[in-house]
N, C-alpha and C. Protein backbone atom coordinates (compact mmCIF):
# COMPACT_ATOMS: atom_id res chain seq x y z
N UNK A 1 124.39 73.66 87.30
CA UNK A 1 123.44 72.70 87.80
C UNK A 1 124.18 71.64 88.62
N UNK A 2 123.80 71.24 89.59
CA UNK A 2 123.90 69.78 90.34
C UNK A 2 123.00 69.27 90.57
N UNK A 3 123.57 67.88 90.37
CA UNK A 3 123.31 66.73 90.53
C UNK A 3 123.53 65.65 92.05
N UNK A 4 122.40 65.30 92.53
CA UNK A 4 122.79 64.90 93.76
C UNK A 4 122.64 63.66 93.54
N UNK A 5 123.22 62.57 93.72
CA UNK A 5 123.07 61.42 93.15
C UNK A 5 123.33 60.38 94.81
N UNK A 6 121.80 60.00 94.91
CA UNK A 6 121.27 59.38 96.09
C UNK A 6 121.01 58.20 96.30
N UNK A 7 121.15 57.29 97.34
CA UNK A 7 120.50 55.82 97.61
C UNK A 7 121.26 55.16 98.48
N UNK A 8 120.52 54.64 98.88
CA UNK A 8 120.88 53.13 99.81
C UNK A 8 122.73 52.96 99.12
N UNK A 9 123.38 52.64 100.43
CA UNK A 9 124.94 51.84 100.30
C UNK A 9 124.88 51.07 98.92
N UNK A 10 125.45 51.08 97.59
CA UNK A 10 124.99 49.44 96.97
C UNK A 10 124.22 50.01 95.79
N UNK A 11 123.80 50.78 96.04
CA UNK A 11 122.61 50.89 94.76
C UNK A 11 123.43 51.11 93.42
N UNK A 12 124.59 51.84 93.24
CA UNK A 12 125.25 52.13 92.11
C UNK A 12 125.52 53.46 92.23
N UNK A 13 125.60 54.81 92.98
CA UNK A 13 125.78 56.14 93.24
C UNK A 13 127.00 56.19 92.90
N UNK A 14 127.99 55.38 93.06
CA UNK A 14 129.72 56.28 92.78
C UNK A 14 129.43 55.41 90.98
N UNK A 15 129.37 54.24 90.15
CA UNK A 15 129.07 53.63 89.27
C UNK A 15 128.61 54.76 88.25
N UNK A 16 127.06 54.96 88.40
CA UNK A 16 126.73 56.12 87.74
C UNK A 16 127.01 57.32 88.00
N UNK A 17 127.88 58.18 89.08
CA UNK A 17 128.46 59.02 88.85
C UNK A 17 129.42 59.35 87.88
N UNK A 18 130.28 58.40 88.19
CA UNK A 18 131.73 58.30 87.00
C UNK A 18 131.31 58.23 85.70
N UNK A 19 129.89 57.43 85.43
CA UNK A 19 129.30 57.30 84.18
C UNK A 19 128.96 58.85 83.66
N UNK A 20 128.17 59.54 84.56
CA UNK A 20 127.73 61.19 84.02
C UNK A 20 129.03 61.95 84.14
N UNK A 21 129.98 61.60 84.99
CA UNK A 21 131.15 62.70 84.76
C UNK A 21 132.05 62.18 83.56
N UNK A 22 131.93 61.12 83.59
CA UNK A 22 133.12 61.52 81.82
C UNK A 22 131.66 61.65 80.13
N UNK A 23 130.89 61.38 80.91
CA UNK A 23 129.94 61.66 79.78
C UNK A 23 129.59 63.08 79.58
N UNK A 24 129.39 63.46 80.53
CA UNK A 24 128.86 64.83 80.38
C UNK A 24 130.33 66.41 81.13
N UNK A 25 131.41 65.31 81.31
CA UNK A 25 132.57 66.25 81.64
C UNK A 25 131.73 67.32 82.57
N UNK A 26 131.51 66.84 83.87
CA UNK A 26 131.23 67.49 85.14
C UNK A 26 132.08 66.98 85.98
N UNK A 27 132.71 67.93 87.00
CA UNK A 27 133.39 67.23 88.26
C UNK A 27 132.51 66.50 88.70
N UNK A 28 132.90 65.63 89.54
CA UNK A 28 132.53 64.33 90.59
C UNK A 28 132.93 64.55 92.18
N UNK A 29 131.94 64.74 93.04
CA UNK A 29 132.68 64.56 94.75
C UNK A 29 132.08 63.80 94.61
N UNK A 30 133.04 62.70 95.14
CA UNK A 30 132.29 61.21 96.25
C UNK A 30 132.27 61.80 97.00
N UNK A 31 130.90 61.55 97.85
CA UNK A 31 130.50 61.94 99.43
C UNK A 31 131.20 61.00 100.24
N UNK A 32 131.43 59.81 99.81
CA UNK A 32 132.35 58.93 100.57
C UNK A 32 133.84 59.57 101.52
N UNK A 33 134.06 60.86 100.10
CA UNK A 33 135.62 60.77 100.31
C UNK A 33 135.48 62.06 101.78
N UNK A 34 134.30 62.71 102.05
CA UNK A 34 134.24 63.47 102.97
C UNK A 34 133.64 63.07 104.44
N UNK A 35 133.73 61.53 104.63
CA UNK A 35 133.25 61.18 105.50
C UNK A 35 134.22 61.65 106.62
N UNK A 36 134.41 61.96 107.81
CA UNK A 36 135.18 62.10 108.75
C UNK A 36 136.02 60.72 109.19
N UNK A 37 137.20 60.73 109.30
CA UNK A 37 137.43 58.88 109.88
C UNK A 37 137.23 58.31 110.70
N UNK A 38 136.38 58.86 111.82
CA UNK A 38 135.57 58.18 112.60
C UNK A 38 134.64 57.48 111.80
N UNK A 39 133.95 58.42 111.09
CA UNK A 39 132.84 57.46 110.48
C UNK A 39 133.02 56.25 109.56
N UNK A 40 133.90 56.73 109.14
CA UNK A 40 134.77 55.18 108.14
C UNK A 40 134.90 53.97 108.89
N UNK A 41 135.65 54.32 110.22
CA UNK A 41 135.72 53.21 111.01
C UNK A 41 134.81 52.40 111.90
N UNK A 42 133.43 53.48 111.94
CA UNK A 42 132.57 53.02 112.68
C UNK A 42 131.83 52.05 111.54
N UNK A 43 131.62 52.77 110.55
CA UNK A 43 130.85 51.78 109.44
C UNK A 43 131.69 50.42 108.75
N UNK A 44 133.39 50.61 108.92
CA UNK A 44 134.46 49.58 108.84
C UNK A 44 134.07 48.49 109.99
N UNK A 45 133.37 49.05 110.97
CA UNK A 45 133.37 47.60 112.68
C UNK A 45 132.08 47.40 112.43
N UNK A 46 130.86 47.71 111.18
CA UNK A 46 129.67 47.32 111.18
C UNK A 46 128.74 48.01 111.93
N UNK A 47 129.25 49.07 112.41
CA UNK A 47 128.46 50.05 113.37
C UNK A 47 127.43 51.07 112.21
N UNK A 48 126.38 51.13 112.58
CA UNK A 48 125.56 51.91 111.81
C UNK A 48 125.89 53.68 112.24
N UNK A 49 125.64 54.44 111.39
CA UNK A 49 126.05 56.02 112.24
C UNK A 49 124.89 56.67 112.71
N UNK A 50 124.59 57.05 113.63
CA UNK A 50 123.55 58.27 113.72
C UNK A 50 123.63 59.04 113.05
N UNK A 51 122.39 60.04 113.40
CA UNK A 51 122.11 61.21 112.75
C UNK A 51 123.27 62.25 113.42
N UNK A 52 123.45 62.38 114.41
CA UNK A 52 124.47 63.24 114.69
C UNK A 52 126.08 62.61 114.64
N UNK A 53 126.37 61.54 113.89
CA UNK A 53 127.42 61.03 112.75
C UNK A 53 127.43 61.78 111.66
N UNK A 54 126.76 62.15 110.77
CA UNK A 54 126.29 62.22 110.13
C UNK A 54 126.13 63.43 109.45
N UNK A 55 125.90 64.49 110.49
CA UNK A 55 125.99 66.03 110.22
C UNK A 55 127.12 66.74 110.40
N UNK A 56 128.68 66.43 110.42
CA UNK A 56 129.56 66.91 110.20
C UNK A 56 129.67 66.93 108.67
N UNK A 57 129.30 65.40 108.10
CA UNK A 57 129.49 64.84 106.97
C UNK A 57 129.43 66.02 105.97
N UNK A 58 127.56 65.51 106.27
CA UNK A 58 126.56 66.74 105.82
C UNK A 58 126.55 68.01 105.14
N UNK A 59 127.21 68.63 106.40
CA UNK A 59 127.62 69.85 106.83
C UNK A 59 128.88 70.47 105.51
N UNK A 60 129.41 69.29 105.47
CA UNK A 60 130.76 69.56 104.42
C UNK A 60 130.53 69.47 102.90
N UNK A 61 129.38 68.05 102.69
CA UNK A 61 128.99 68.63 101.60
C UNK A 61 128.06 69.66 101.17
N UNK A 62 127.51 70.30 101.99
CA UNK A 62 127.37 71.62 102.00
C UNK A 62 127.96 72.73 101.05
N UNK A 63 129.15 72.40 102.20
CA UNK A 63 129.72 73.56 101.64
C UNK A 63 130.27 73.24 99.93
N UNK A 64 130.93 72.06 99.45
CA UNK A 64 130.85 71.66 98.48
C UNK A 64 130.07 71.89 97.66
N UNK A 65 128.86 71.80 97.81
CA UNK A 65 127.54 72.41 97.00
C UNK A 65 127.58 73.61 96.31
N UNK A 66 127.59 74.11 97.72
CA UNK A 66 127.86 75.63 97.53
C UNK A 66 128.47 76.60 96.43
N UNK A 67 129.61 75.92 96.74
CA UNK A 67 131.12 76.35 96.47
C UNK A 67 130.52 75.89 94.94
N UNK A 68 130.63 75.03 94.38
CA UNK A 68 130.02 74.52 92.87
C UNK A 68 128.87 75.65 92.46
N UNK A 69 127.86 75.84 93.50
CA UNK A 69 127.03 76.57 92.79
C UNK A 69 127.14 77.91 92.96
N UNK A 70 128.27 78.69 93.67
CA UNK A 70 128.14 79.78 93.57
C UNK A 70 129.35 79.95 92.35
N UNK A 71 130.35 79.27 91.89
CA UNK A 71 131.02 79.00 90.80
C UNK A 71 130.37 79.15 89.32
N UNK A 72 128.91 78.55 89.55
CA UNK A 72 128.12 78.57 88.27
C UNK A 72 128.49 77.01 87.58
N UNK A 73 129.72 76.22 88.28
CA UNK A 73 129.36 74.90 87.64
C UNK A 73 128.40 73.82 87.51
N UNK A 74 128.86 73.08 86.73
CA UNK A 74 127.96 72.09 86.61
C UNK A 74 128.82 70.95 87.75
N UNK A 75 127.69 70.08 88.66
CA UNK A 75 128.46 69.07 89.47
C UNK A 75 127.59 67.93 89.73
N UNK A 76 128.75 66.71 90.22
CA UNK A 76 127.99 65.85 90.65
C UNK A 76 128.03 65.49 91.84
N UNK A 77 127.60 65.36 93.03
CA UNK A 77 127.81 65.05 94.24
C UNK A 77 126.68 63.44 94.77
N UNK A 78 127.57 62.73 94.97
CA UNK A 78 127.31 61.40 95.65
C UNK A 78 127.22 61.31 97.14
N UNK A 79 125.53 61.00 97.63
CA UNK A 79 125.65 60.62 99.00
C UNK A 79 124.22 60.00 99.25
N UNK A 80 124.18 59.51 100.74
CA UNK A 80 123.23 58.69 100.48
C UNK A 80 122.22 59.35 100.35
N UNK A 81 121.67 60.97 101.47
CA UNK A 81 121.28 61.65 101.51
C UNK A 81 119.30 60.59 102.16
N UNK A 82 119.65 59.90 103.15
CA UNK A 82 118.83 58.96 103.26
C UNK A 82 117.40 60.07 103.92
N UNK A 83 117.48 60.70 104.70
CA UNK A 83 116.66 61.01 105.08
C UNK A 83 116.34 62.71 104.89
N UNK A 84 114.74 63.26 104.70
CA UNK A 84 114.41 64.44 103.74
C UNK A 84 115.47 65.42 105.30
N UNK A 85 115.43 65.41 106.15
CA UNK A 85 116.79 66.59 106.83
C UNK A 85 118.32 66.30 106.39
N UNK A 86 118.31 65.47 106.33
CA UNK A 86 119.83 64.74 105.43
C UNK A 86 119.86 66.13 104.02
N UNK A 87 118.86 65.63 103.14
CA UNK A 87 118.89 66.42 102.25
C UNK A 87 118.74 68.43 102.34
N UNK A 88 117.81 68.50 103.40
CA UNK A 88 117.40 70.19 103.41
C UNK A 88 118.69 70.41 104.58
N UNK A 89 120.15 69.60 105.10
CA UNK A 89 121.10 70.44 105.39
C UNK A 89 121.91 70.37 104.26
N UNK A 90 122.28 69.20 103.04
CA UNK A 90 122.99 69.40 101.95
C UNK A 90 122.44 70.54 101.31
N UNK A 91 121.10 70.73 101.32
CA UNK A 91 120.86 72.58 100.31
C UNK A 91 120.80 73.78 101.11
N UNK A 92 120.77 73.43 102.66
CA UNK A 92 120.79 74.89 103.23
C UNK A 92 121.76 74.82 104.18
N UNK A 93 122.62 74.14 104.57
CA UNK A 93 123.57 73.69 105.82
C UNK A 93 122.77 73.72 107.06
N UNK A 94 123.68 74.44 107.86
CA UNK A 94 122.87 74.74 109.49
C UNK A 94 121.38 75.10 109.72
N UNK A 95 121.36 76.00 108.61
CA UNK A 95 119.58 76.81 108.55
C UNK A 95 118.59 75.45 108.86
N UNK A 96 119.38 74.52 108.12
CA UNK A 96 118.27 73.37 108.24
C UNK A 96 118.09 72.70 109.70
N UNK A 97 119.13 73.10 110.74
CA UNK A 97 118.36 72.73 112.00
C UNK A 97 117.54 73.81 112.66
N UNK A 98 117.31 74.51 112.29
CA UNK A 98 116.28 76.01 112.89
C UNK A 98 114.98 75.52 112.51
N UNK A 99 114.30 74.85 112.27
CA UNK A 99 113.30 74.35 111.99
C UNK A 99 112.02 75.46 111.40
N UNK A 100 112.99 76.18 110.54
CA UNK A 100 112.32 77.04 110.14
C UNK A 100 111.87 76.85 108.65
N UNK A 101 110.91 77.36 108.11
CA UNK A 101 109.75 76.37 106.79
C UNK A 101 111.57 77.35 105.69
N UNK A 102 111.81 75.73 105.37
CA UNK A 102 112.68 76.10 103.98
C UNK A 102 112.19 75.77 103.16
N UNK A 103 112.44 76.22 101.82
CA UNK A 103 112.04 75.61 100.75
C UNK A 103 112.53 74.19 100.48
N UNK A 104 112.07 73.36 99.88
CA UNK A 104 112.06 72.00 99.67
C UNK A 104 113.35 71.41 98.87
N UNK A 105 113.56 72.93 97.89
CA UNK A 105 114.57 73.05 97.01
C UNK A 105 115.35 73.82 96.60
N UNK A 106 116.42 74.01 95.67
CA UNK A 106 117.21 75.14 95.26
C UNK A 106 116.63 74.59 93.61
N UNK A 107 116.64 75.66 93.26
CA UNK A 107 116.38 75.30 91.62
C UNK A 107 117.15 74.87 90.78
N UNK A 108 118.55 74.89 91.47
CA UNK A 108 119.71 74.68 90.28
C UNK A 108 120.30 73.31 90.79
N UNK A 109 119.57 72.70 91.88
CA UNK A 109 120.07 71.76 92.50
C UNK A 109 118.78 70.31 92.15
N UNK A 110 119.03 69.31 92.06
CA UNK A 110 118.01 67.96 91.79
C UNK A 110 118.89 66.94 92.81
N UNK A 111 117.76 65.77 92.91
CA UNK A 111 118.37 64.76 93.04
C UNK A 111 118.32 63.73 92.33
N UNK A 112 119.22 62.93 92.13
CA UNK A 112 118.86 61.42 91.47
C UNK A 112 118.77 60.24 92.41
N UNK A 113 117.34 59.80 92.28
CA UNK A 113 117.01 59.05 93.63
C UNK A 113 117.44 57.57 92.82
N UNK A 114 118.28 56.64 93.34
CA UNK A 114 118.25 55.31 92.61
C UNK A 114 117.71 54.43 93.53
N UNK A 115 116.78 53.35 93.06
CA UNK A 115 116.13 52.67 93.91
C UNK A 115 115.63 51.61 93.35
N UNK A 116 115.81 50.43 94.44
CA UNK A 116 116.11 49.26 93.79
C UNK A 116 115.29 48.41 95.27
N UNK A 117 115.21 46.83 94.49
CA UNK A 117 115.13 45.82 95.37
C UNK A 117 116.00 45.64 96.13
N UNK A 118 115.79 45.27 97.73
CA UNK A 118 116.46 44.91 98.90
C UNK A 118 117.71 44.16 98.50
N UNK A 119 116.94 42.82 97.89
CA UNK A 119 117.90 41.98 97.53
C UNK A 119 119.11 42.20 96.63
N UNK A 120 118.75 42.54 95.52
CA UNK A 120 119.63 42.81 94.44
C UNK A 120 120.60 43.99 95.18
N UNK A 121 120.48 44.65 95.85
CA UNK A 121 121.52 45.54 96.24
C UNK A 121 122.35 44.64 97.07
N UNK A 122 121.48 44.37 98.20
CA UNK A 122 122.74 43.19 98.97
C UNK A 122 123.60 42.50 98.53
N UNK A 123 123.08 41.68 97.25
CA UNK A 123 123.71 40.90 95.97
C UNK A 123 125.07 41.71 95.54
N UNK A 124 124.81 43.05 95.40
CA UNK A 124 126.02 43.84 94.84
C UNK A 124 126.71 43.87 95.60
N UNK A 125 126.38 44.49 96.83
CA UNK A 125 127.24 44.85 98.16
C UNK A 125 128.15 43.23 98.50
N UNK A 126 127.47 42.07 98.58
CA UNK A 126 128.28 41.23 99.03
C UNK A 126 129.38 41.02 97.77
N UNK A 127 129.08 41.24 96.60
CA UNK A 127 129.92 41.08 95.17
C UNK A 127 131.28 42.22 95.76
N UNK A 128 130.89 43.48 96.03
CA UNK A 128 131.83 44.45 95.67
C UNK A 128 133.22 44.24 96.69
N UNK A 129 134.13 44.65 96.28
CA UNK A 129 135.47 44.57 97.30
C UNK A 129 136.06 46.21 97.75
N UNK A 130 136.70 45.80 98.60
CA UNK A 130 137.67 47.07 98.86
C UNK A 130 136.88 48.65 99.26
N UNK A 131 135.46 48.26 99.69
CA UNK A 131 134.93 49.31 100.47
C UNK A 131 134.54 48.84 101.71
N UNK A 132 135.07 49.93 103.15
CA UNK A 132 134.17 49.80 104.36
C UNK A 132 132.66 49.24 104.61
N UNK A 133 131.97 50.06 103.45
CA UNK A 133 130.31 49.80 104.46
C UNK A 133 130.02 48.22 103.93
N UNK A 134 129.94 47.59 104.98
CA UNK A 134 129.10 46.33 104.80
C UNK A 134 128.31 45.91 104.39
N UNK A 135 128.07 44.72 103.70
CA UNK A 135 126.25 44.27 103.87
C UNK A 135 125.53 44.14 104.43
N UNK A 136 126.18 44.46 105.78
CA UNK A 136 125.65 43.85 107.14
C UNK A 136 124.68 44.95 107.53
N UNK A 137 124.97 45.97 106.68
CA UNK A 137 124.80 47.39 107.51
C UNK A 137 123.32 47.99 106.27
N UNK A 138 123.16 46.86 105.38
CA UNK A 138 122.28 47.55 104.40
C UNK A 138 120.64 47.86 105.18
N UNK A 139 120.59 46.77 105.61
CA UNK A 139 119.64 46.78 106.33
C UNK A 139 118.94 48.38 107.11
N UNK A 140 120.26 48.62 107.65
CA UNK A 140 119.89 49.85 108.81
C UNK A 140 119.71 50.94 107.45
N UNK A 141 120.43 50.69 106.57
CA UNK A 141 119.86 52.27 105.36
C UNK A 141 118.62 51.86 104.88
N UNK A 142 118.27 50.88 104.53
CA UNK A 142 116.80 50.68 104.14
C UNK A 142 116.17 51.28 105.76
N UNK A 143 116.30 51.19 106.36
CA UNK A 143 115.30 51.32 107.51
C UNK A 143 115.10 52.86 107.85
N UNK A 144 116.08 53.57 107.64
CA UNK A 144 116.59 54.90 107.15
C UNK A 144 116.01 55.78 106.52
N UNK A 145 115.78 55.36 105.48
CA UNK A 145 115.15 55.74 104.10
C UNK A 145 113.98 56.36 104.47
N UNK A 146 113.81 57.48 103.94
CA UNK A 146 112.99 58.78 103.75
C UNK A 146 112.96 58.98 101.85
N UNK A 147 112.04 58.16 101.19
CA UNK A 147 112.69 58.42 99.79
C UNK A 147 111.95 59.87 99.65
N UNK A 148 112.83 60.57 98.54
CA UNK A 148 112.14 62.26 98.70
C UNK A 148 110.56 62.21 97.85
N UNK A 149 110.29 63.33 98.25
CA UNK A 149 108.89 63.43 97.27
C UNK A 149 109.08 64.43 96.27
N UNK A 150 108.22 64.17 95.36
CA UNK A 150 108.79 64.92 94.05
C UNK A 150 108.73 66.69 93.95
N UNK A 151 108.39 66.67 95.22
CA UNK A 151 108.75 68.68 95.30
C UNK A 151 110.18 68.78 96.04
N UNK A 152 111.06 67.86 95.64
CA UNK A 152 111.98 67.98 96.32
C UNK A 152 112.76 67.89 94.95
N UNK A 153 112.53 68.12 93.81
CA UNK A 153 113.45 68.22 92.90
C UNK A 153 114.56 66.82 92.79
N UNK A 154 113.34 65.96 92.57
CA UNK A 154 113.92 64.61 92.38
C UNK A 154 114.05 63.84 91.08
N UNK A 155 114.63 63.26 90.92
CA UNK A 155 114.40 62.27 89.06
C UNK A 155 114.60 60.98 90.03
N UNK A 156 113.26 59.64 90.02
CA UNK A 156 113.78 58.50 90.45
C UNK A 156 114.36 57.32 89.03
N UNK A 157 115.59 56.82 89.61
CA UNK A 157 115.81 56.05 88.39
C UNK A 157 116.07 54.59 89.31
N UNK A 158 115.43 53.52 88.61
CA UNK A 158 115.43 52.61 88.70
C UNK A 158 116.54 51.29 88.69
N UNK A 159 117.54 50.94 89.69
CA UNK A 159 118.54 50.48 89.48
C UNK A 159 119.03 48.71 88.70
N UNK A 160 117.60 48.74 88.15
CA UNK A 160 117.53 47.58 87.39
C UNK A 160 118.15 47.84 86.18
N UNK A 161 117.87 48.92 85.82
CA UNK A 161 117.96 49.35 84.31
C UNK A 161 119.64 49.16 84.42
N UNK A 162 120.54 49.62 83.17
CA UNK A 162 121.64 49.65 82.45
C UNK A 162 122.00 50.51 83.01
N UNK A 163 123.52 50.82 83.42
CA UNK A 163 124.36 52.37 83.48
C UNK A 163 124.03 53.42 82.28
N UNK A 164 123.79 51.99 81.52
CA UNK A 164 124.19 52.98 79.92
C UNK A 164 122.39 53.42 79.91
N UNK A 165 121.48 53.31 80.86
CA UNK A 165 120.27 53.42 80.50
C UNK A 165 120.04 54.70 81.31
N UNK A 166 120.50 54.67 82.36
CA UNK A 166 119.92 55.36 83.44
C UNK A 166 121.15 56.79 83.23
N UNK A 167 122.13 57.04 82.54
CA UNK A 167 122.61 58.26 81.98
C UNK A 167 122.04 58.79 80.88
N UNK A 168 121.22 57.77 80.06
CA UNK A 168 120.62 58.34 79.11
C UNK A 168 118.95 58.90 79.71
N UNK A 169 118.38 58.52 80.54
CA UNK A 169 117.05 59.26 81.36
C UNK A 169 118.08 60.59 82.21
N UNK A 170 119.26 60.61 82.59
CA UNK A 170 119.65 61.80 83.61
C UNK A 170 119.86 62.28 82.24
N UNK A 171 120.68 62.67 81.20
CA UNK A 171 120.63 63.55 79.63
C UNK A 171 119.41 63.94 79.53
N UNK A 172 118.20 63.15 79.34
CA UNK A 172 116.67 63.40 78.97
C UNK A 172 116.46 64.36 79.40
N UNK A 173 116.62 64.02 80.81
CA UNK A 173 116.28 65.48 82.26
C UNK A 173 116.81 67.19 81.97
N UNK A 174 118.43 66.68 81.95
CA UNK A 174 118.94 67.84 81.48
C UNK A 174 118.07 68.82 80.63
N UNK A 175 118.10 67.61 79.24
CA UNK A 175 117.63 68.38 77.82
C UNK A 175 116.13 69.09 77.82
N UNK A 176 115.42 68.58 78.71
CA UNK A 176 114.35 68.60 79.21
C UNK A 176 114.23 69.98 80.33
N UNK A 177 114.97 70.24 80.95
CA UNK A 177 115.19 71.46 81.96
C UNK A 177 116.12 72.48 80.98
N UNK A 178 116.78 72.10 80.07
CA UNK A 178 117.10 73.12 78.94
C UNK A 178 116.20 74.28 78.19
N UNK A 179 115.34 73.34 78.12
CA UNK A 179 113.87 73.71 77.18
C UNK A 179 113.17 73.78 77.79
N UNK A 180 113.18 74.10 79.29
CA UNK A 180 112.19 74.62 79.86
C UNK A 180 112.26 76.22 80.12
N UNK A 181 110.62 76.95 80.38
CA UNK A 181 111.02 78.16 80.18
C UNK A 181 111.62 79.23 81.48
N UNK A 182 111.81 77.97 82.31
CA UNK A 182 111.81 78.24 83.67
C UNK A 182 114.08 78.42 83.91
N UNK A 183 114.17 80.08 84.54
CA UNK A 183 115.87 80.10 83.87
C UNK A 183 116.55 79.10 85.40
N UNK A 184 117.24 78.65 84.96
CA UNK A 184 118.41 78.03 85.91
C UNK A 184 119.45 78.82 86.71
């Protein structure tokens, strides 16, 4: 199974990742760490990225995906995944620019949508140190934002709540898709 763990710059995505990977002993990709270094630097000078920024990124965690799910592991992958083509090239790569009717989802694949007030994220973002993307730049991901709809194999969790809260609703899920009669 993977885990796509989604939102706005700020929301907590690498935070509660690290939280489900030593809890639940799953690898972890930061999507961060596959950005190309153009894009680092463009989002380092406050530059927002396009969409065609964006799909090299994409494109790579892709294959990452992949590679996890044709393995049979369990994973976690972090990105913002802002908009619903953002997401249908992370589950199908290229296919997803053919504009041909994909499915919405992979079954072994979810997302975790975290989503929060404007403010309180900015709040974090101006708190946090020692990352590129700005606060400056939150703005343009809210504006971004395509939040998924729930045939997209989503869990939304609320970034008010606790770390220690919002791993215990992603466990629920799990235990919950365990016991379902539907196979993985």
């Amino acid at each position: 199974m993977i885990y796509i763990i989604m939102g706005v710059s700020g929301c907590g995505k690498s935070n509660l990742a690290a939280h489900l990977s030593e809890k639940l002993d799953w690898t972890l990709h930061e999507g961060d760490d596959f950005h190309p270094q153009e894009n680092v630097e463009k989002m380092a000078q406050g530059e927002p990225l396009t969409d065609e920024d964006r799909f090299p990124w994409l494109l790579r965690l892709h294959k990452v995906i992949q590679r996890e799910r044709c393995s049979g592991s369990d994973a976690l992958v972090t990105c913002s995944a802002l908009k619903r083509l953002y997401r249908q090239i992370m589950l199908h790569g290229s296919r997803a620019f053919d504009h041909d009717i994909l499915p919405p989802v992979a079954p072994d694949v979810f997302f975790l949508f975290l989503h929060g007030d404007y403010s309180l994220i900015h709040q974090r973002m101006v708190a946090r140190r020692g990352h590129y993307m700005k606060a400056d730049l939150l703005r343009s991901q809210f504006d971004a934002l395509e939040p998924p709809l729930d045939e997209e194999n989503v869990l939304s969790l609320d970034i008010s709540k606790s770390i220690t809260d919002l791993g215990t609703e992603v466990e629920q899920h799990i235990i919950g898709l365990k016991s379902s009669p539907v196979v993985l």
